[in-house]
C-alpha atoms as a PDB file:
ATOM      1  CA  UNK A   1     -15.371 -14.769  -9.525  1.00  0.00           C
ATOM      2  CA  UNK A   2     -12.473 -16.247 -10.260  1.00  0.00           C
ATOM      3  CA  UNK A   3      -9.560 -15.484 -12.437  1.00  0.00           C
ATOM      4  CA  UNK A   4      -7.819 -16.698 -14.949  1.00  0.00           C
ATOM      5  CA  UNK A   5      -4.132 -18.403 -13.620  1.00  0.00           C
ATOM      6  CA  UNK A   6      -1.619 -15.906 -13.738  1.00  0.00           C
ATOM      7  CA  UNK A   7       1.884 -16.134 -11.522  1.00  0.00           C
ATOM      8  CA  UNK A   8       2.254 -15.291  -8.016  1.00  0.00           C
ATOM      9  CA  UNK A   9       3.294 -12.397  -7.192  1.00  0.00           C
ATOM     10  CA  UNK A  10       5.168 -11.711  -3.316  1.00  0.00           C
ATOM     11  CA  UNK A  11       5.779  -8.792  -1.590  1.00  0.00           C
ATOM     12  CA  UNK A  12       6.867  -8.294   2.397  1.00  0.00           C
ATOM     13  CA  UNK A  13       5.710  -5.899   4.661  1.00  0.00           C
ATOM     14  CA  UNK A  14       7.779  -4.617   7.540  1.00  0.00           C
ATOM     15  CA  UNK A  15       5.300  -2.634  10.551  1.00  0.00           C
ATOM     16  CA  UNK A  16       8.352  -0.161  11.789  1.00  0.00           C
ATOM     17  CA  UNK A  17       6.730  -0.346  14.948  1.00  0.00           C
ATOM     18  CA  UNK A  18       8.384  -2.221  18.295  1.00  0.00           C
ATOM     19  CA  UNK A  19      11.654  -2.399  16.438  1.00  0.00           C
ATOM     20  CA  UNK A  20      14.963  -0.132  14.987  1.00  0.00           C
ATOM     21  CA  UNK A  21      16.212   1.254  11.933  1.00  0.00           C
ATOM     22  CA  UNK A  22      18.657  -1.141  11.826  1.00  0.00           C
ATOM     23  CA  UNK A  23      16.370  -4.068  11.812  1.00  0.00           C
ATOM     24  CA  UNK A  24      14.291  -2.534   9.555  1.00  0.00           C
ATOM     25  CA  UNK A  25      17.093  -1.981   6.984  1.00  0.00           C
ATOM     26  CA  UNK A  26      18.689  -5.304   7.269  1.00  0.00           C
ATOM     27  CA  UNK A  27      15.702  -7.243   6.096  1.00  0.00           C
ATOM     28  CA  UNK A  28      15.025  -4.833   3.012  1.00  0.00           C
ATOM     29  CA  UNK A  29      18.319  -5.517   2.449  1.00  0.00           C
ATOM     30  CA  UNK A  30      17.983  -9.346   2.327  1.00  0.00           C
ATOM     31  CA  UNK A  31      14.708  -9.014   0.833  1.00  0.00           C
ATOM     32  CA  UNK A  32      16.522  -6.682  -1.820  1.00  0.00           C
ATOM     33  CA  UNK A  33      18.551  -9.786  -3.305  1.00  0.00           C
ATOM     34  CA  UNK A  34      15.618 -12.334  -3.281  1.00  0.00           C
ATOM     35  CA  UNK A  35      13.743 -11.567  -6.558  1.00  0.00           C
ATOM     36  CA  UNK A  36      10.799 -13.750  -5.590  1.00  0.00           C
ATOM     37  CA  UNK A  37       9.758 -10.487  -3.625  1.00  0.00           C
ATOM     38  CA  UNK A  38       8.696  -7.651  -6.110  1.00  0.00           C
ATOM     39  CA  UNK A  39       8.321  -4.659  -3.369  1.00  0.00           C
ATOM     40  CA  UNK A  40       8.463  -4.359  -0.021  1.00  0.00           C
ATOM     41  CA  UNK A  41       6.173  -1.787   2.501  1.00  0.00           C
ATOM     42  CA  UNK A  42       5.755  -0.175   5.512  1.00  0.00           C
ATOM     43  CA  UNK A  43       3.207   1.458   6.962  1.00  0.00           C
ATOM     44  CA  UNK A  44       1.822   5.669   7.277  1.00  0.00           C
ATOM     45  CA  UNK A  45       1.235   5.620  11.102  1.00  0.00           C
ATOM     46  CA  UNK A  46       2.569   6.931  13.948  1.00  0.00           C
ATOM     47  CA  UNK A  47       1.725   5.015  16.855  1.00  0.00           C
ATOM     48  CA  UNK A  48       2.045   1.264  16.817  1.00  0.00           C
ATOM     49  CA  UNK A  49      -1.023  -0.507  16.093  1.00  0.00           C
ATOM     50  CA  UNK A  50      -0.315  -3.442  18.963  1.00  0.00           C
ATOM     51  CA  UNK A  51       0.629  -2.933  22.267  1.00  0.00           C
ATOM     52  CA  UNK A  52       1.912  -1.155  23.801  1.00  0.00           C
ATOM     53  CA  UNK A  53       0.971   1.711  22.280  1.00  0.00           C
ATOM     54  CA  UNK A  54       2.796   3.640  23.514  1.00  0.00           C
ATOM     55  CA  UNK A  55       6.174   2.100  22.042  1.00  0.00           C
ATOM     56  CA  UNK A  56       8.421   3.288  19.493  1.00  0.00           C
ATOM     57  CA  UNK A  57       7.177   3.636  15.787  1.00  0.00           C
ATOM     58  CA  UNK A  58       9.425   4.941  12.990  1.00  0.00           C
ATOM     59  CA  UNK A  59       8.222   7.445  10.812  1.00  0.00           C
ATOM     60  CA  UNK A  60       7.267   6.289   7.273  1.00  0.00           C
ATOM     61  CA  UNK A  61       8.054   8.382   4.592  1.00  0.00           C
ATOM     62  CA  UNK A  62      11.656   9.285   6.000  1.00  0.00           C
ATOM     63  CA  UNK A  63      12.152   5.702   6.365  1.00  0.00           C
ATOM     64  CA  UNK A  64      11.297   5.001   2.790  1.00  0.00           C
ATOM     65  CA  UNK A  65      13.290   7.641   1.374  1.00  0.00           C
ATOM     66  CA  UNK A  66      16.516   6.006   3.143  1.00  0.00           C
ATOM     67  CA  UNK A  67      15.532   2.525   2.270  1.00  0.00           C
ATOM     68  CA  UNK A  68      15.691   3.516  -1.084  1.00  0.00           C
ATOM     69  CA  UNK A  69      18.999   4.169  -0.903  1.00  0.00           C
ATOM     70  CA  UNK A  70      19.827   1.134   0.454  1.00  0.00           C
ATOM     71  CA  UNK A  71      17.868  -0.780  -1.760  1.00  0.00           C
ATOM     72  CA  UNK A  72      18.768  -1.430  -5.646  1.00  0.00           C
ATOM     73  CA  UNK A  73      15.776  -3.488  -6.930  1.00  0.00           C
ATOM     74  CA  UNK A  74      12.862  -3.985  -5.123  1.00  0.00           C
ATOM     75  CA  UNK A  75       9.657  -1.582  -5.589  1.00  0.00           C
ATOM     76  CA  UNK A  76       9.028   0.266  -2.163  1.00  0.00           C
ATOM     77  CA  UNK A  77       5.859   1.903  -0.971  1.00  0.00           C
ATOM     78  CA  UNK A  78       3.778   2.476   2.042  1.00  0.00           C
ATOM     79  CA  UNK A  79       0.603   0.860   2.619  1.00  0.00           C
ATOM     80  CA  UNK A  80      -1.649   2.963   2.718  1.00  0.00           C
ATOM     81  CA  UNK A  81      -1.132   6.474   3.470  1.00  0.00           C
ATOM     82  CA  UNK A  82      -3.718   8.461   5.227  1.00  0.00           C
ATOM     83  CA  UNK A  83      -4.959  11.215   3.054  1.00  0.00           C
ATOM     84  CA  UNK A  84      -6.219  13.282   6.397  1.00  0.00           C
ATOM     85  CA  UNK A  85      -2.331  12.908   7.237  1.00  0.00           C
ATOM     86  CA  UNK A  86      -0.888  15.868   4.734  1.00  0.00           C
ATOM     87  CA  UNK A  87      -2.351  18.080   1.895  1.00  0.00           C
ATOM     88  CA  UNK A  88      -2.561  15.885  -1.412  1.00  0.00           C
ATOM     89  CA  UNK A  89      -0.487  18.643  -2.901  1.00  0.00           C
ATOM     90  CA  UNK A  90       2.215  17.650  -0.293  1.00  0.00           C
ATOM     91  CA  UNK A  91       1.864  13.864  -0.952  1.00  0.00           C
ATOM     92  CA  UNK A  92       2.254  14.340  -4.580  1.00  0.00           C
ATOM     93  CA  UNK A  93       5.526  16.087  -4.261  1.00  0.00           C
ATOM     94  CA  UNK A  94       6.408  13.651  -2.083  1.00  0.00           C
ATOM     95  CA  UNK A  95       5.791  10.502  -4.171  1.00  0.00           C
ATOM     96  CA  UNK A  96       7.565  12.170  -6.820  1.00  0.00           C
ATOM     97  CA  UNK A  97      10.899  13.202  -4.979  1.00  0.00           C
ATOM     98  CA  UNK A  98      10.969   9.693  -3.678  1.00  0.00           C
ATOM     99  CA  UNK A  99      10.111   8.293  -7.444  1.00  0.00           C
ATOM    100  CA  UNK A 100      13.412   9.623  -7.906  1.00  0.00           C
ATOM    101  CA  UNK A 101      15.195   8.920  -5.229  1.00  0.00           C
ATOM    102  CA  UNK A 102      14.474   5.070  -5.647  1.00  0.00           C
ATOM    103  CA  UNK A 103      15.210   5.245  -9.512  1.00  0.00           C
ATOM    104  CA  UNK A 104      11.765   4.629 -10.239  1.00  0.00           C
ATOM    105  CA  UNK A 105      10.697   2.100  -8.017  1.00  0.00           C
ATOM    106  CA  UNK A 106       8.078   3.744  -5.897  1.00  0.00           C
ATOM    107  CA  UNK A 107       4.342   3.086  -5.333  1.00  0.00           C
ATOM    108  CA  UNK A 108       2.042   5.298  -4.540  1.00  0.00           C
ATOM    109  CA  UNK A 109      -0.029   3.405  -1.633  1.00  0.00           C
ATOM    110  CA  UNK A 110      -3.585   5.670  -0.287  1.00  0.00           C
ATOM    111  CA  UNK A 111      -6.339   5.405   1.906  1.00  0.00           C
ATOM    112  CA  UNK A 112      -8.824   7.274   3.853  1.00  0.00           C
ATOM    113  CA  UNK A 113      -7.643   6.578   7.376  1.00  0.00           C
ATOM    114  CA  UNK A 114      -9.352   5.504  10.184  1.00  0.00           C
ATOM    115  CA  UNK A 115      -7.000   5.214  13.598  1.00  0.00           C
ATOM    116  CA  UNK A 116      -8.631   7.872  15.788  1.00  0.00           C
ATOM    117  CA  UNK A 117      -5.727   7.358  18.351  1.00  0.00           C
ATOM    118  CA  UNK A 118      -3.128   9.180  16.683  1.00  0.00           C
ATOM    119  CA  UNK A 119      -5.186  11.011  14.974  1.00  0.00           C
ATOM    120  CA  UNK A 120      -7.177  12.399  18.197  1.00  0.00           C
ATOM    121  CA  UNK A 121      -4.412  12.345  19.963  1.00  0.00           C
ATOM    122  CA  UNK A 122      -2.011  14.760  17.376  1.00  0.00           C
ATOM    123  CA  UNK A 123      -5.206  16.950  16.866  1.00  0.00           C
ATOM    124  CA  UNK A 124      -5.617  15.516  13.276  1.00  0.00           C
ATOM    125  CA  UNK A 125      -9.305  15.793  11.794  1.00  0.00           C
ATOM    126  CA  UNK A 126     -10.449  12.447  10.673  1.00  0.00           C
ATOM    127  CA  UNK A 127     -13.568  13.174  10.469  1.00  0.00           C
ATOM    128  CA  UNK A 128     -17.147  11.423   9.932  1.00  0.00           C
ATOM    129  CA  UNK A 129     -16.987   7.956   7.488  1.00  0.00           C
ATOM    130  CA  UNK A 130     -18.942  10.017   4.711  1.00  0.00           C
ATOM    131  CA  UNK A 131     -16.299  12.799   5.364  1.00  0.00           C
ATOM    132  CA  UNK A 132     -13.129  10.269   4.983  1.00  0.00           C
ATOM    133  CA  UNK A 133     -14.398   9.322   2.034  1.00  0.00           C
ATOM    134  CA  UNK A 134     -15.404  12.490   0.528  1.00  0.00           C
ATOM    135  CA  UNK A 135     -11.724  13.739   1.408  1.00  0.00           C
ATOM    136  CA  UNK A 136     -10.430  10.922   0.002  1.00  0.00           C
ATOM    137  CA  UNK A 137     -11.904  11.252  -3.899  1.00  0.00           C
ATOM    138  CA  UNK A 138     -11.336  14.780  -3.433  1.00  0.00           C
ATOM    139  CA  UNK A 139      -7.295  14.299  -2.854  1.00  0.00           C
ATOM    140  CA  UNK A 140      -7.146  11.696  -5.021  1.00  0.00           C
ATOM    141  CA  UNK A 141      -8.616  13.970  -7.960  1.00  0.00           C
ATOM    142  CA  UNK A 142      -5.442  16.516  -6.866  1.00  0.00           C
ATOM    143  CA  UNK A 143      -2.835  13.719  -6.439  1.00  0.00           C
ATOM    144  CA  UNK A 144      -3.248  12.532  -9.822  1.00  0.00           C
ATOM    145  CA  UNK A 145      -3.237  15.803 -11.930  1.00  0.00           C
ATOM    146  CA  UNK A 146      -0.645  17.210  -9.895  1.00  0.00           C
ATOM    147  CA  UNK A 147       1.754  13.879 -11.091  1.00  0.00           C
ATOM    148  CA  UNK A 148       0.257  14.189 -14.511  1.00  0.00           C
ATOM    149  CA  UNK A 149      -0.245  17.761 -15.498  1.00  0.00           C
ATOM    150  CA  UNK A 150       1.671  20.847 -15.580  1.00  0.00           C
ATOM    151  CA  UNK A 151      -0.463  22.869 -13.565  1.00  0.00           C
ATOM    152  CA  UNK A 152      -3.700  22.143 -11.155  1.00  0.00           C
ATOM    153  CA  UNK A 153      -6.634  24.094 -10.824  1.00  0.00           C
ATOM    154  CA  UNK A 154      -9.200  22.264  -8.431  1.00  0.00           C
ATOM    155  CA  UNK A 155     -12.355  23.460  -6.548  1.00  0.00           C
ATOM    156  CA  UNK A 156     -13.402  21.129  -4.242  1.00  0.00           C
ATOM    157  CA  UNK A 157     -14.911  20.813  -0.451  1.00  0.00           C
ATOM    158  CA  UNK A 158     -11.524  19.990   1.150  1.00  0.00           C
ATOM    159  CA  UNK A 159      -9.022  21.429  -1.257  1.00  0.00           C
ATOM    160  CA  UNK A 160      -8.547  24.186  -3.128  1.00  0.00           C
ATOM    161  CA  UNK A 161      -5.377  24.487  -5.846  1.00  0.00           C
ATOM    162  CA  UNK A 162      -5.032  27.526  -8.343  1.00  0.00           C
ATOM    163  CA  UNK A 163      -2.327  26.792 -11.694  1.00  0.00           C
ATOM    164  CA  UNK A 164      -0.873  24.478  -9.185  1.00  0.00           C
ATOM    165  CA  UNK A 165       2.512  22.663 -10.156  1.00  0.00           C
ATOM    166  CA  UNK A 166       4.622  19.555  -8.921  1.00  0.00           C
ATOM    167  CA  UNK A 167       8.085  19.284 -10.247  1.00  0.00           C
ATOM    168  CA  UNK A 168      10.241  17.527 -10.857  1.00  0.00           C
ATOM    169  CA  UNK A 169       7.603  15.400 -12.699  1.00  0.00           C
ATOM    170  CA  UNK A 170       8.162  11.562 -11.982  1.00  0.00           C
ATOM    171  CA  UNK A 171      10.838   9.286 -13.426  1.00  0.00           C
ATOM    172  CA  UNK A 172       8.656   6.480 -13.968  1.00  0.00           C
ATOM    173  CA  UNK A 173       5.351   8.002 -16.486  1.00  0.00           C
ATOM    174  CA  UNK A 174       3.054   6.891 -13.892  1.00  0.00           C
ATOM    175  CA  UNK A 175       3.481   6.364 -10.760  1.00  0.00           C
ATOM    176  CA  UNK A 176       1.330   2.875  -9.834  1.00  0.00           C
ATOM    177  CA  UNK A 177      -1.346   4.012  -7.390  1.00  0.00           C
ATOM    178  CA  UNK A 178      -2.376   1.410  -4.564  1.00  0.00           C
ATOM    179  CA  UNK A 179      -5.538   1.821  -3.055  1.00  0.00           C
ATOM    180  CA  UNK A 180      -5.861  -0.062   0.096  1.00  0.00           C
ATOM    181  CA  UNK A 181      -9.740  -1.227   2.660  1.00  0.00           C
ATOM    182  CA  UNK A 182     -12.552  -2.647   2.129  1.00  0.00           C
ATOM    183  CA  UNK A 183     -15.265  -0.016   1.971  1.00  0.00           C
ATOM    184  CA  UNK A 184     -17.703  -1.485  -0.769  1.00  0.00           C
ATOM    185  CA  UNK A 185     -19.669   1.575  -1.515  1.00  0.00           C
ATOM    186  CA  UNK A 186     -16.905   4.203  -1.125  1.00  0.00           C
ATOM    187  CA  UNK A 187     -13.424   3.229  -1.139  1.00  0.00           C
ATOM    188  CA  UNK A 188     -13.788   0.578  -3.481  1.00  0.00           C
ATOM    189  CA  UNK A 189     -15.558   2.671  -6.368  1.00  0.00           C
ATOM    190  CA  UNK A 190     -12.513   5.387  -5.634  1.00  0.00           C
ATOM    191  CA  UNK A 191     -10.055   2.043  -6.630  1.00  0.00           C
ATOM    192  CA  UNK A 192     -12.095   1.614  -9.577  1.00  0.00           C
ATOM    193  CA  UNK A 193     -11.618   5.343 -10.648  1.00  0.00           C
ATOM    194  CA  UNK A 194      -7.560   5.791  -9.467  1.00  0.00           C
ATOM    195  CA  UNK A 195      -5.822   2.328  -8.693  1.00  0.00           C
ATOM    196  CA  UNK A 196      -3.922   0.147 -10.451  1.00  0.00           C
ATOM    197  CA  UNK A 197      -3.631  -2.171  -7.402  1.00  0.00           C
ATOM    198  CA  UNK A 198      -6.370  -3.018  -5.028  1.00  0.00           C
ATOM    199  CA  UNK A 199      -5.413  -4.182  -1.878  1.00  0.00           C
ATOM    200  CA  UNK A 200      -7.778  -6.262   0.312  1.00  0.00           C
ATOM    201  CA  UNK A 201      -6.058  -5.896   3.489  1.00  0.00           C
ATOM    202  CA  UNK A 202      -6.453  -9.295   5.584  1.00  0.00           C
ATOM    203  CA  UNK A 203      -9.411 -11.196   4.300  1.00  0.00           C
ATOM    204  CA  UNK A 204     -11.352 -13.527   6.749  1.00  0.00           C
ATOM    205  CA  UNK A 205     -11.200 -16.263   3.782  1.00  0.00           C
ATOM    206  CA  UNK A 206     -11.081 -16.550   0.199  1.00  0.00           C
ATOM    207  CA  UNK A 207     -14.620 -16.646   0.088  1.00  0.00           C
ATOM    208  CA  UNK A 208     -14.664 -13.054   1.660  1.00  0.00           C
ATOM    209  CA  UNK A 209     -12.105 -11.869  -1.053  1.00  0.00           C
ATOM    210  CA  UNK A 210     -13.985 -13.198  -4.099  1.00  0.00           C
ATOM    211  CA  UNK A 211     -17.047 -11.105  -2.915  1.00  0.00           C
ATOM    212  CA  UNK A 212     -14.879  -8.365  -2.390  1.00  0.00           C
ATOM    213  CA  UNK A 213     -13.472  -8.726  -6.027  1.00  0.00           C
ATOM    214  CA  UNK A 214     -17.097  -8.856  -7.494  1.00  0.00           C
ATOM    215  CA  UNK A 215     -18.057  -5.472  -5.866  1.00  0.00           C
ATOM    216  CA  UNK A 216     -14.574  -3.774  -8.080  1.00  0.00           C
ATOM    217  CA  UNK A 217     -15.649  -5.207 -10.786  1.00  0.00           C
ATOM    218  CA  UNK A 218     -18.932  -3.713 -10.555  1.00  0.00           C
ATOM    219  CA  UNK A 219     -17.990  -0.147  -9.348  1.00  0.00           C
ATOM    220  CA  UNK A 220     -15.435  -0.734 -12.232  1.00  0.00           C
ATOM    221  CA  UNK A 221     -18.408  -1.117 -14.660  1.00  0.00           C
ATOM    222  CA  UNK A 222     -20.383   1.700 -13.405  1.00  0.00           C
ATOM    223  CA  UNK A 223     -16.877   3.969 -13.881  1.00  0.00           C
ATOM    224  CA  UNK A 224     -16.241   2.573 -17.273  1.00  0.00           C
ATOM    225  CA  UNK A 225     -12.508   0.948 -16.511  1.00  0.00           C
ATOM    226  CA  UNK A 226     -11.695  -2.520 -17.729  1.00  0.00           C
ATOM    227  CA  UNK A 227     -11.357  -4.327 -14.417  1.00  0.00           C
ATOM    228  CA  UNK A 228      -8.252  -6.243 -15.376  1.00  0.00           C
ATOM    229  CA  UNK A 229      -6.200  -3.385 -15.491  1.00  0.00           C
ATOM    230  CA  UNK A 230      -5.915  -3.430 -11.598  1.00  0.00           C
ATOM    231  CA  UNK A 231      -4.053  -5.782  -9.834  1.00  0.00           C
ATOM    232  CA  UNK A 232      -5.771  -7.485  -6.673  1.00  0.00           C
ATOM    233  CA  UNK A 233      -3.076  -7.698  -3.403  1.00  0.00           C
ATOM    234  CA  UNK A 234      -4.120  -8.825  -0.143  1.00  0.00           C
ATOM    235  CA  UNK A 235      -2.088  -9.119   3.399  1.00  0.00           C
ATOM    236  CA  UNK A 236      -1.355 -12.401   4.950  1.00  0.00           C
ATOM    237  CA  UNK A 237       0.589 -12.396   8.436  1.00  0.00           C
ATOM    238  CA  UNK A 238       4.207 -13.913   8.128  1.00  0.00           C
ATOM    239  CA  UNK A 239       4.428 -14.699  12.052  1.00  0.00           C
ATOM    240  CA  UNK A 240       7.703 -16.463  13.614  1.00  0.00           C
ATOM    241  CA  UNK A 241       6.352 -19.998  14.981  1.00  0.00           C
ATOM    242  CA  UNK A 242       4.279 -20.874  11.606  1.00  0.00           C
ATOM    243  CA  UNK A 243       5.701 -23.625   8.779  1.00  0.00           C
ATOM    244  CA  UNK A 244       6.758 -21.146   5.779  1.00  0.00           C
ATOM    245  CA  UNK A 245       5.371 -24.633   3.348  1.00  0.00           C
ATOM    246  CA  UNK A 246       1.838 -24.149   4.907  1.00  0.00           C
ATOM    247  CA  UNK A 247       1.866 -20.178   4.351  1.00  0.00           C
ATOM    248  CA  UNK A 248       2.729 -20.648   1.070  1.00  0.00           C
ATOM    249  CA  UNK A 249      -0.421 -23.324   0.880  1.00  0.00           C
ATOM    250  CA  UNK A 250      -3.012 -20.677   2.305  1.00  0.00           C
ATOM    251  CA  UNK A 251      -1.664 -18.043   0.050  1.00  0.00           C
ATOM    252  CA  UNK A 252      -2.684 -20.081  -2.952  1.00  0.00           C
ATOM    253  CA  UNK A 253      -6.180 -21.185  -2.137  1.00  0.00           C
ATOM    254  CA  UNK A 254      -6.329 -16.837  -2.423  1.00  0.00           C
ATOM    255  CA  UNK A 255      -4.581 -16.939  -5.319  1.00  0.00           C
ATOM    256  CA  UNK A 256      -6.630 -19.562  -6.646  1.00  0.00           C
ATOM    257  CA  UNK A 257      -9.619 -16.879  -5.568  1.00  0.00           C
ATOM    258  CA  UNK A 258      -7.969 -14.587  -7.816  1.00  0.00           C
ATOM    259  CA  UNK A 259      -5.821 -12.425  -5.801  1.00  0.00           C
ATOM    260  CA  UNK A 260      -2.517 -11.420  -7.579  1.00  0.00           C
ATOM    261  CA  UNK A 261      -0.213 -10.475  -5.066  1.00  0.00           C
ATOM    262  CA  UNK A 262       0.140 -11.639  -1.336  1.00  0.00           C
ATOM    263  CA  UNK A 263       1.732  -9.247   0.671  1.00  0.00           C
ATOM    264  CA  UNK A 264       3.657 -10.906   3.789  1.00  0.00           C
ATOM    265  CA  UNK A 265       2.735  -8.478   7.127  1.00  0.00           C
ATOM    266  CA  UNK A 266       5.687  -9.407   9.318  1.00  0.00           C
ATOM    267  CA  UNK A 267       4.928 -10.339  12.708  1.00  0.00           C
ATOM    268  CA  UNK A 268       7.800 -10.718  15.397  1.00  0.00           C
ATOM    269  CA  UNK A 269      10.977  -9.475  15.669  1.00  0.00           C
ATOM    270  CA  UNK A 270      12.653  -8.193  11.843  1.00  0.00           C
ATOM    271  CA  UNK A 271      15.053 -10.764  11.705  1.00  0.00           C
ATOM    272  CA  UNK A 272      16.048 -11.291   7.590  1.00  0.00           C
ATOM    273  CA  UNK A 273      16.965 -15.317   8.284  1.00  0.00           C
ATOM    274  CA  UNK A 274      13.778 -15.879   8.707  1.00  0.00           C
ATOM    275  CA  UNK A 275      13.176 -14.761   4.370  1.00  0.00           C
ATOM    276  CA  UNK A 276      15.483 -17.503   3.161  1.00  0.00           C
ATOM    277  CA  UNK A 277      12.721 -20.285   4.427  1.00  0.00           C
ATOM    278  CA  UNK A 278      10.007 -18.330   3.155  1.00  0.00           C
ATOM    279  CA  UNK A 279      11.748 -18.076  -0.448  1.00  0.00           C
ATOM    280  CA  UNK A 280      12.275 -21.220  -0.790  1.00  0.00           C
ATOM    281  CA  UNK A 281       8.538 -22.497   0.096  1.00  0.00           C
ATOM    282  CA  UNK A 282       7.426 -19.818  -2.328  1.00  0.00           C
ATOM    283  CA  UNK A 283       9.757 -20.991  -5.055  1.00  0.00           C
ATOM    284  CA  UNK A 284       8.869 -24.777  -4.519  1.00  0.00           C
ATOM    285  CA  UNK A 285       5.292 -24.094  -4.608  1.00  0.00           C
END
């Protein structure tokens, strides 16, 4: 189904894996004074997710607490966090030191995780698809009172919170939730219930996204939300050796699909002269 035309919307994505802190910070820097990109992300792993593996990988959250510093403008987030990777009562604090620490620019970014490798290998319990996914409704239930409530009391099969409280409350009223995968039946009904951005990871076409967008609206339905109220992101690699004009041209045949924001996975070295071209193609489009 698709949408009526609304702007583009841009974001980057910078994997800290293979690279330094240094790197890292100059493009968010660069990216920082560009205001075609709204927000830019990392990721909530600790191994890299290409080989080798067993190469460096900076740590999210600390990263994104110091980026924030050294950022002025841009939204910042993490996409996704693994809800097996801390309590939800520990993420919720989190997001909302870090909502002030960025003057209100974070974004909460969530997921139900799926990379057995780190998680085997740090004796983290990821646990059955059915149990993911169970664990991830459940901690989204906490993460959300805990940011909007004074106190938590929750009973479920993972967690467990008695007159539970998270302060400092947020700077921003709410804290945009992004809910990243592509689980139609499970994941995708939790979006309908908690996000206000839907991410679609990295579609095989804009075909695949459009049927992906009709299942949200549907679980939306069956929930009772209004469907519009939730943005729809997906990820499209920015590699080194592609034309930044013919990027730009696949991104719109997804916004054309309906998608609202394209978020740019970085691929290749973090080098921030390689934003300027990709600016400009966006702005000429």
């Amino acid at each position: 189904m698709t949408s009526t035309a609304k702007t583009p919307r841009h974001a980057i994505k910078t994997p800290p894996q293979h690279t330094t802190w240094e790197d890292m910070l100059s493009v968010w820097r660069e990216a920082d004074q560009m205001d075609v990109f709204e927000s830019a992300w990392n990721w909530d792993h600790f191994y890299p997710l290409a080989e080798p593996y067993e190469g460096s990988n900076l740590e999210g959250w600390t990263t994104l607490a110091a980026l924030a510093q050294a950022t002025t403008r841009i939204r910042v987030g993490a996409m996704v966090n693994g809800m097996h990777h801390r309590h939800p009562a520990v993420t919720a604090n989190m997001a909302a030191t870090l909502d002030h620490i960025s003057g209100g620019r974070f974004e909460l970014g969530m997921g139900a995780g799926w990379n057995f490798m780190e998680s085997d290998a740090y004796g983290i319990d990821l646990g059955t698809p059915r149990e993911r996914s169970d664990r991830f409704e459940e901690g989204m239930d906490v993460i959300v009172s805990l940011l909007d409530r004074e106190t938590t009391t929750f009973a479920g099969d993972y967690y467990k919170l008695t007159e539970a409280r998270c302060e400092p409350k947020p700077l921003q009223q709410h804290i945009p939730i992004v809910i990243g995968g592509k689980g139609r039946k499970r994941t995708m009904r939790t979006a309908a219930r908690f996000a206000d951005q839907w991410d679609g990871l990295f579609p095989e076409s804009p075909a695949e996204f459009a049927a992906l967008d009709d299942v949200l609206r549907a679980h939306c339905e069956a929930v009772g939300r209004d469907s519009s109220e939730i943005a729809r992101s997906i990820h499209l690699p920015f590699p080194p050796d592609k034309d930044p004009g013919e990027l730009v041209d696949l991104a719109g045949t997804y916004f054309a699909a309906g998608a609202d924001i394209v978020v740019w996975s970085w691929r290749g070295s973090l080098d921030p002269a390689r934003l300027e071209p990709l600016a400009a193609a966006i702005e000429n489009a």
